[in-house]
N, C-alpha and C. Protein backbone atom coordinates (compact mmCIF):
# COMPACT_ATOMS: atom_id res chain seq x y z
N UNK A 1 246.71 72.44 153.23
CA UNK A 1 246.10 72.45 151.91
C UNK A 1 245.09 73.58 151.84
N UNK A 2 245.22 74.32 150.58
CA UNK A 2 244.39 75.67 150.53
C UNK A 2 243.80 75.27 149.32
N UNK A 3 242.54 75.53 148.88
CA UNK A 3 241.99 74.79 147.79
C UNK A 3 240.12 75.32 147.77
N UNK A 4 239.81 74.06 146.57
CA UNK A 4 238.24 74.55 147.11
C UNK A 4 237.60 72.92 147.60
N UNK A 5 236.53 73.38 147.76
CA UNK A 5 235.86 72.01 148.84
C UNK A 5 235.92 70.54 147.15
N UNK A 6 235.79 70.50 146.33
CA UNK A 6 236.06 70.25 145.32
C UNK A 6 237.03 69.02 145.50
N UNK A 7 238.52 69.89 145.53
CA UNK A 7 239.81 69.28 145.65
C UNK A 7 239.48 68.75 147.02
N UNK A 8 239.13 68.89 148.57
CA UNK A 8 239.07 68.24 149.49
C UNK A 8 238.62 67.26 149.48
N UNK A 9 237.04 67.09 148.72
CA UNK A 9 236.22 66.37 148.20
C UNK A 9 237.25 65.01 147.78
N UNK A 10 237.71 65.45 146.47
CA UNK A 10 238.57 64.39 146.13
C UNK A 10 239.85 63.48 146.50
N UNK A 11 240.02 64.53 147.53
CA UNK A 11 241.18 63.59 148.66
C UNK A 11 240.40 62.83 149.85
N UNK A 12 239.21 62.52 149.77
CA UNK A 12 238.14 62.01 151.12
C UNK A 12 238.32 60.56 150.65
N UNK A 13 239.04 59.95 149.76
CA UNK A 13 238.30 58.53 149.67
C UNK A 13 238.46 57.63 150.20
N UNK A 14 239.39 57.88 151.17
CA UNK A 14 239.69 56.64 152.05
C UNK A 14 239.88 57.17 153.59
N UNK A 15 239.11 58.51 154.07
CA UNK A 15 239.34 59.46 154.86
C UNK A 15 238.23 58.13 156.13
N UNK A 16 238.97 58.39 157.32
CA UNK A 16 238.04 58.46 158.36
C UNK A 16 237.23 59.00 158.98
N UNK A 17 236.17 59.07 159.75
CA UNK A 17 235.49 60.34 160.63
C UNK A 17 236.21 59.47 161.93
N UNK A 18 236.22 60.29 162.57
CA UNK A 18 237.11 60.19 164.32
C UNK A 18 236.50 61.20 165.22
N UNK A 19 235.46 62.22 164.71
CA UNK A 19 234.36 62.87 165.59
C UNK A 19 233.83 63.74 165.08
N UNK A 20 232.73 63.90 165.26
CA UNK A 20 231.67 64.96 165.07
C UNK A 20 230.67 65.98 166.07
N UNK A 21 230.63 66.45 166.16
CA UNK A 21 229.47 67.34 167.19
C UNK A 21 228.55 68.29 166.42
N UNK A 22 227.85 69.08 167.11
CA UNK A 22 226.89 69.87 166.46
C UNK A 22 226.83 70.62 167.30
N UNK A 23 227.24 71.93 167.34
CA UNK A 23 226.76 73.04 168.09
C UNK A 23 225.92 74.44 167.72
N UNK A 24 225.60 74.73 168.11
CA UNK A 24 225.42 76.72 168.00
C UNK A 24 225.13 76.49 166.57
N UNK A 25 224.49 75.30 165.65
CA UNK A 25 224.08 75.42 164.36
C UNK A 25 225.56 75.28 163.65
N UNK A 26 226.75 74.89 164.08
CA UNK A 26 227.46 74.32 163.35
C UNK A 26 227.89 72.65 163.51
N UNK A 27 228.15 72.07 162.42
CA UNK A 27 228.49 70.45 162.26
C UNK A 27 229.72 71.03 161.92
N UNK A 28 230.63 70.18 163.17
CA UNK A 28 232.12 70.08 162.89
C UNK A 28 232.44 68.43 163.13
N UNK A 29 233.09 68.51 162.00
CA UNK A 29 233.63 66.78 161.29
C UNK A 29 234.89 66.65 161.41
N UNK A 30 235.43 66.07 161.80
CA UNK A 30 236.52 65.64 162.14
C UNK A 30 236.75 64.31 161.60
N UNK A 31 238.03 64.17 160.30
CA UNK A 31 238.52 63.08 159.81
C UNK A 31 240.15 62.87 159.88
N UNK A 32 240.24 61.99 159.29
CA UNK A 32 241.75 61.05 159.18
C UNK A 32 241.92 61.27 157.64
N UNK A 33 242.78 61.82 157.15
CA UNK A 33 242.78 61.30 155.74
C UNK A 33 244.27 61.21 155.32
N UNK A 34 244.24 59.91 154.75
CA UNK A 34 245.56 59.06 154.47
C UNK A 34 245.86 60.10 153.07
N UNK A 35 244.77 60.19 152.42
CA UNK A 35 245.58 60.92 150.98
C UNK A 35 246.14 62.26 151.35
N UNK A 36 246.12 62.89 152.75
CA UNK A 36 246.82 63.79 152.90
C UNK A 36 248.25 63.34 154.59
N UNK A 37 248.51 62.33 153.61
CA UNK A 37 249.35 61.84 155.08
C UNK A 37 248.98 61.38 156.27
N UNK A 38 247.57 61.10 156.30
CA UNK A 38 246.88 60.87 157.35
C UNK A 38 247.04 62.22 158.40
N UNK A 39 247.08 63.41 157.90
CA UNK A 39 246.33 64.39 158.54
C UNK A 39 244.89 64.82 159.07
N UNK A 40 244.45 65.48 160.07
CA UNK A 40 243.41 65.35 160.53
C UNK A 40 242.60 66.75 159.72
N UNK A 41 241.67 66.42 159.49
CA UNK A 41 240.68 67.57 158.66
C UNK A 41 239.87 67.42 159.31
N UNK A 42 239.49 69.15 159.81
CA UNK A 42 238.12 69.37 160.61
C UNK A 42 237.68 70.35 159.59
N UNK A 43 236.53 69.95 159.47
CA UNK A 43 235.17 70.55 158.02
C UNK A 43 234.16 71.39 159.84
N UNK A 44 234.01 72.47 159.32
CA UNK A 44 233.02 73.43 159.67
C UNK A 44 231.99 73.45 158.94
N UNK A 45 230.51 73.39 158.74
CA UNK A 45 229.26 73.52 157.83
C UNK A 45 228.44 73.99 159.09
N UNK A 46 227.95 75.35 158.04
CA UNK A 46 226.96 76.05 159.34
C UNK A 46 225.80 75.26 158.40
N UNK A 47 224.70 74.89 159.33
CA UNK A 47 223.47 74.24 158.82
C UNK A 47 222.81 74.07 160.22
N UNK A 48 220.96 74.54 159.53
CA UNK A 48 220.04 73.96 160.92
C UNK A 48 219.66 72.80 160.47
N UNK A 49 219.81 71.64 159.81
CA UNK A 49 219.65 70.27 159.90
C UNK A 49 220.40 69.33 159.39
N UNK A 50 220.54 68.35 160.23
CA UNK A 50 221.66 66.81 159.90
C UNK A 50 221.02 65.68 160.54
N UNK A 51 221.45 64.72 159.61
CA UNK A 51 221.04 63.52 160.04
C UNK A 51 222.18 62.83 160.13
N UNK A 52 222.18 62.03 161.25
CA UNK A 52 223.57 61.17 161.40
C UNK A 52 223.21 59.66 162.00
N UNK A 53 224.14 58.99 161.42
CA UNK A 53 223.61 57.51 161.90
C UNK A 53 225.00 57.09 161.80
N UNK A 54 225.95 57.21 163.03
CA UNK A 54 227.36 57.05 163.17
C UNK A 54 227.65 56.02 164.00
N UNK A 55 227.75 54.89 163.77
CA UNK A 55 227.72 53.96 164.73
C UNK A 55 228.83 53.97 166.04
N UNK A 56 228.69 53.72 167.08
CA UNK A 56 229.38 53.70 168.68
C UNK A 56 230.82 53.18 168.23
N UNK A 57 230.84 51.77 167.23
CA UNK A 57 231.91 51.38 167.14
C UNK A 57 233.16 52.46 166.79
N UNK A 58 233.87 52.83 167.21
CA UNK A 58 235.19 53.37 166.82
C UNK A 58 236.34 52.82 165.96
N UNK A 59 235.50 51.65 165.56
CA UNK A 59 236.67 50.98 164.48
C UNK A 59 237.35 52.06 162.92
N UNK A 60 237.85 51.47 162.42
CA UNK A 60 238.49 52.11 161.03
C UNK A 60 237.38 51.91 159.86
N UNK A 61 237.09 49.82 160.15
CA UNK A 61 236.25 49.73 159.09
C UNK A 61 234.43 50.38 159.27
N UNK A 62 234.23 50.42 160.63
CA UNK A 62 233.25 50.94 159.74
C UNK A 62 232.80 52.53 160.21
N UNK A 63 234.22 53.32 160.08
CA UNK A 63 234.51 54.72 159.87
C UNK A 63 234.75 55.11 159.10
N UNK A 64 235.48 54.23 158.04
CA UNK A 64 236.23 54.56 156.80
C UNK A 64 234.98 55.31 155.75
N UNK A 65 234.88 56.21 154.99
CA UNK A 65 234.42 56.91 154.79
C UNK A 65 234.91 58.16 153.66
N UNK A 66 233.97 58.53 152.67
CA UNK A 66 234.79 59.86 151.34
C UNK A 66 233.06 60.85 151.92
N UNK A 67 233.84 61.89 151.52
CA UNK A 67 232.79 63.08 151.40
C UNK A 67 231.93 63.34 150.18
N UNK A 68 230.64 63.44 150.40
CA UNK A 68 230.06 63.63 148.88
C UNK A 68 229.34 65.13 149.01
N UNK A 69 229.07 65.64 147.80
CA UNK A 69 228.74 66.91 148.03
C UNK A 69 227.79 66.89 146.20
N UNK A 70 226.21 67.61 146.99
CA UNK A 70 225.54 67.14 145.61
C UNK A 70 224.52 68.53 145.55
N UNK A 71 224.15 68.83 144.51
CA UNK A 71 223.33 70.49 144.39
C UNK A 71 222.00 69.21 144.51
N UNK A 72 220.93 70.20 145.36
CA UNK A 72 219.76 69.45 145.26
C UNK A 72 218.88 69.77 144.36
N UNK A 73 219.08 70.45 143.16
CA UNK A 73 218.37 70.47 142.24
C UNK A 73 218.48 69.65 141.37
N UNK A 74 220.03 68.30 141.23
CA UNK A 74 219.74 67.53 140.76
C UNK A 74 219.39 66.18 140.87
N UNK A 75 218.67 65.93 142.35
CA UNK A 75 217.97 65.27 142.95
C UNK A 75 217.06 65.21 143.05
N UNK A 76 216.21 66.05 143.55
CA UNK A 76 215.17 66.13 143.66
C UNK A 76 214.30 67.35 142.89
N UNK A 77 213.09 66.71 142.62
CA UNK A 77 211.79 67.91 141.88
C UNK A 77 211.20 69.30 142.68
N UNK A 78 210.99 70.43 141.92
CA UNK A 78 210.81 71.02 142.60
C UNK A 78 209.11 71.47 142.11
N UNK A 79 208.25 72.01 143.16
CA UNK A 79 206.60 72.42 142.48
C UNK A 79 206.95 73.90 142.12
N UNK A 80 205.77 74.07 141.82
CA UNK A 80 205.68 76.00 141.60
C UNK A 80 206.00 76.41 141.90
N UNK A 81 206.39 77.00 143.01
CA UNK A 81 206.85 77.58 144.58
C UNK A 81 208.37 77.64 144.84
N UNK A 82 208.40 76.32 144.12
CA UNK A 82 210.23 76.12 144.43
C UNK A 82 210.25 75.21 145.89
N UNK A 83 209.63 74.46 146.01
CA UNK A 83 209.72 73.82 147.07
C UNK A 83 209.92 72.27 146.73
N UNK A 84 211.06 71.34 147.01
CA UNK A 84 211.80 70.33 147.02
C UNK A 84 210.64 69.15 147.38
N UNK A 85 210.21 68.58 146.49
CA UNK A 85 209.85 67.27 147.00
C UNK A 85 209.97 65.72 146.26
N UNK A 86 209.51 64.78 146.88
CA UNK A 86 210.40 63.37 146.40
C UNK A 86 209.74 63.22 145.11
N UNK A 87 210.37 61.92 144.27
CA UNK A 87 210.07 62.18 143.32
C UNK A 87 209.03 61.06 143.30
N UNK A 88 208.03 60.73 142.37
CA UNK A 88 206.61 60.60 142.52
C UNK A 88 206.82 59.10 142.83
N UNK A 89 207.69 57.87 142.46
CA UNK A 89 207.78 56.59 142.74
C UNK A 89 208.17 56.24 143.54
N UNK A 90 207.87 55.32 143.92
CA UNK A 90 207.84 54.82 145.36
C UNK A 90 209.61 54.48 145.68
N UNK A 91 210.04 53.85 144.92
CA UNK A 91 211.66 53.42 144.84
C UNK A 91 212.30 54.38 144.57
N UNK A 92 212.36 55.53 143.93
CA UNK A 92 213.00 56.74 144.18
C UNK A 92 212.88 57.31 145.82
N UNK A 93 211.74 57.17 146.21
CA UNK A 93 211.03 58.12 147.15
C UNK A 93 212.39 57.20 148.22
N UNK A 94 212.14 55.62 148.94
CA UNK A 94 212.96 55.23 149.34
C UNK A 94 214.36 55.41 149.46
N UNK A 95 215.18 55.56 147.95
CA UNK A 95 216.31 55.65 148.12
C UNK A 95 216.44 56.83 148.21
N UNK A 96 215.96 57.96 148.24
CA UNK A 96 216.32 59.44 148.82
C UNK A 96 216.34 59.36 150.36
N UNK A 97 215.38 58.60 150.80
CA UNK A 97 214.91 58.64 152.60
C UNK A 97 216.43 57.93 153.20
N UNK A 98 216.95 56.97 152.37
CA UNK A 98 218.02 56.14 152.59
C UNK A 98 218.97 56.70 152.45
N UNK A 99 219.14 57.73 151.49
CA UNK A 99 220.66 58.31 151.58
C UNK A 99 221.01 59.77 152.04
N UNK A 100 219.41 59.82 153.24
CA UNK A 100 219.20 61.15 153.48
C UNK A 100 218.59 62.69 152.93
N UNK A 101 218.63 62.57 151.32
CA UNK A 101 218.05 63.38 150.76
C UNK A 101 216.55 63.56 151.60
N UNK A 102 216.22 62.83 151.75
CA UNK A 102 214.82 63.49 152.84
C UNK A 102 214.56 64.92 153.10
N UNK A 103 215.72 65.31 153.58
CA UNK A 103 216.23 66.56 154.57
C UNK A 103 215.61 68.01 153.98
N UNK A 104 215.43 67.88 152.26
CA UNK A 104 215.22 68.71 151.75
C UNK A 104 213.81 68.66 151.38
N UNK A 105 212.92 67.63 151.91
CA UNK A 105 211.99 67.95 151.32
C UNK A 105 211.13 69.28 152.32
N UNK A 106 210.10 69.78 151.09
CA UNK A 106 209.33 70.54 152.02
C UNK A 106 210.36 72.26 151.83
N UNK A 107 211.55 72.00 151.81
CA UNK A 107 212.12 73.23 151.86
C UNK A 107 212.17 73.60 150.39
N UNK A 108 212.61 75.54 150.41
CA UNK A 108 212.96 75.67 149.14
C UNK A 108 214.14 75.98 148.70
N UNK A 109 214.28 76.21 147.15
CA UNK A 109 215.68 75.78 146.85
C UNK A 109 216.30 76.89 147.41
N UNK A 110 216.19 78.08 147.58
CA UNK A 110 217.38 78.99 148.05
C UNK A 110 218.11 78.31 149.58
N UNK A 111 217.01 78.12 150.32
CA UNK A 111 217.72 77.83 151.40
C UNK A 111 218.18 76.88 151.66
N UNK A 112 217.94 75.78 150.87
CA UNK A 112 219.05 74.03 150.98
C UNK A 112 219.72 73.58 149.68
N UNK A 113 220.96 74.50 149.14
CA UNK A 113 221.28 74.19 147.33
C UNK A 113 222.25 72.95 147.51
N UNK A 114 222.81 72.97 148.66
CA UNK A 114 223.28 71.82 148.78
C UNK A 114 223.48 70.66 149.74
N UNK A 115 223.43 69.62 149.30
CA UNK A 115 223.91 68.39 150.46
C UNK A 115 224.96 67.83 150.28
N UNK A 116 225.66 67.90 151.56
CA UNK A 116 227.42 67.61 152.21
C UNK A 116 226.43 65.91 152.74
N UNK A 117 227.23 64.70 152.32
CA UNK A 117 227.32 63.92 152.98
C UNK A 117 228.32 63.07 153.47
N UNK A 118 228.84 62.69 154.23
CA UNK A 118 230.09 61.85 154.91
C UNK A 118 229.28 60.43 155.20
N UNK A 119 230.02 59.58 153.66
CA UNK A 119 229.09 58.50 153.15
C UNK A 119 230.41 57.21 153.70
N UNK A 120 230.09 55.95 154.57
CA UNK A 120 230.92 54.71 154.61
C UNK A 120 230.09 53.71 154.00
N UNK A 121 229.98 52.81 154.92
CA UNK A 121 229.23 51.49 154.35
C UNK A 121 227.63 52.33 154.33
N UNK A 122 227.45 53.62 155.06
CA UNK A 122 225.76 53.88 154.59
C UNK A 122 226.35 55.66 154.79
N UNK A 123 225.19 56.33 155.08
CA UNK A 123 225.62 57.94 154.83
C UNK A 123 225.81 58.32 156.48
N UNK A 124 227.22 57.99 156.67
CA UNK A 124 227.43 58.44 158.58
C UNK A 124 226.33 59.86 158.70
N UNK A 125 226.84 60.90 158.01
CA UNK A 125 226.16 62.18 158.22
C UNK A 125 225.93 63.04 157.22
N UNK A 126 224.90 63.53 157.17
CA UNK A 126 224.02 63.98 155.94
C UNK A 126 223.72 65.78 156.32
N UNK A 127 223.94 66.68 155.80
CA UNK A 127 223.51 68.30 156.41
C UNK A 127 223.02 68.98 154.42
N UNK A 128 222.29 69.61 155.21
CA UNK A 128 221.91 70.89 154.14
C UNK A 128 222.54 71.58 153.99
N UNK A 129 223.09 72.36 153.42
CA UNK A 129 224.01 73.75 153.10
C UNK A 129 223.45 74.64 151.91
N UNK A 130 223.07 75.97 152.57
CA UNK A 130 222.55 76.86 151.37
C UNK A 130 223.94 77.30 150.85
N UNK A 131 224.60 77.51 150.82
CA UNK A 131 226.09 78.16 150.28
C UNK A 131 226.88 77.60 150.50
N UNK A 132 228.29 77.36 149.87
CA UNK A 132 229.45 77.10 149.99
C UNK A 132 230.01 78.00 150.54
N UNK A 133 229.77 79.01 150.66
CA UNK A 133 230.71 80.24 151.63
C UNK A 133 230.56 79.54 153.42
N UNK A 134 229.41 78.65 153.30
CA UNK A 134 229.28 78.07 155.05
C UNK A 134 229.77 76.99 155.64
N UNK A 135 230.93 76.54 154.13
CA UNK A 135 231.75 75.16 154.47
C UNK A 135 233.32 75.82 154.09
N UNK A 136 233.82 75.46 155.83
CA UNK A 136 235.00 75.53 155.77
C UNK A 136 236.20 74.80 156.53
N UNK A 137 237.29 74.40 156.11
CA UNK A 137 238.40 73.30 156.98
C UNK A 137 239.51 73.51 157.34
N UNK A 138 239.75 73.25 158.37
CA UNK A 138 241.34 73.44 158.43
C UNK A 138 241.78 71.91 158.86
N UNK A 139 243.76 72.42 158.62
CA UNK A 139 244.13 70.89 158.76
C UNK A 139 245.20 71.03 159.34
N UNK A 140 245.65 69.70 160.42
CA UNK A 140 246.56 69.62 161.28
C UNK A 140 247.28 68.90 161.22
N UNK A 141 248.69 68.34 161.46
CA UNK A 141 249.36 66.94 161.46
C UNK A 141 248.72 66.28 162.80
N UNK A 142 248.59 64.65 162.32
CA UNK A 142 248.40 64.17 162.57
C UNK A 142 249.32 63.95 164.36
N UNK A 143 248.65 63.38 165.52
CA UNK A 143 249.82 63.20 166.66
C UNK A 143 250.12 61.75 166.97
């Protein structure tokens, strides 16, 4: 599949993660996804920060998992400066910390426009991405 992250996006919804690592400043993701035959998709995102909370279990259910992908300008406020921070209530402030938006605070918008998350029953893994030119996938049949 040749496309934009968009269309990948929208084939994630019933996708697995089956591994991840982080190296040399890249997060490579590795999924299952049934809407493409259950082919394996490995996502490349160069980024210096991620948060991941991927549990040990190796099960399906609680791997199962869609990709979300969100500009952080329409999340979060920005001050004078251009610098990202939570928004002033306390229950906003929470559910950003919860679904990872955190990541951006403190930074400014050029350098974090977007957040890639690989969301199941909570957000497995959460990264910053200043560009879409720094997310890229290839795909394999499944063995």
């Amino acid at each position: 599949m040749s496309g934009t992250i968009q269309e990948l996006l929208a084939k994630s919804e019933e996708a697995v993660l089956t591994d991840y690592e982080y190296r040399a400043g890249v997060l490579v993701i590795t999924l299952r996804m049934p809407e493409l035959d259950d082919q394996i998709v490995t996502i490349y995102v160069r980024t210096d920060i991620l948060r991941a909370t991927v549990p040990d279990n190796r099960g399906v259910p609680s791997r199962t998992c869609h990709l979300e992908l969100t500009e952080v300008d329409a999340l979060l406020i920005q001050d004078e400066h251009g610098i990202f921070l939570p928004h002033g209530d306390f229950r906003s402030l929470m559910n950003q910390v919860k679904d990872g938006y955190f990541l951006a605070y403190g930074r400014r918008a050029p350098s974090c426009r977007w957040v890639l998350r690989v969301v199941g029953m909570w957000p497995l893994l959460v990264c910053l991405v200043e560009s879409l030119d720094q997310v890229s996938w290839s795909i394999t049949e499944a063995t």
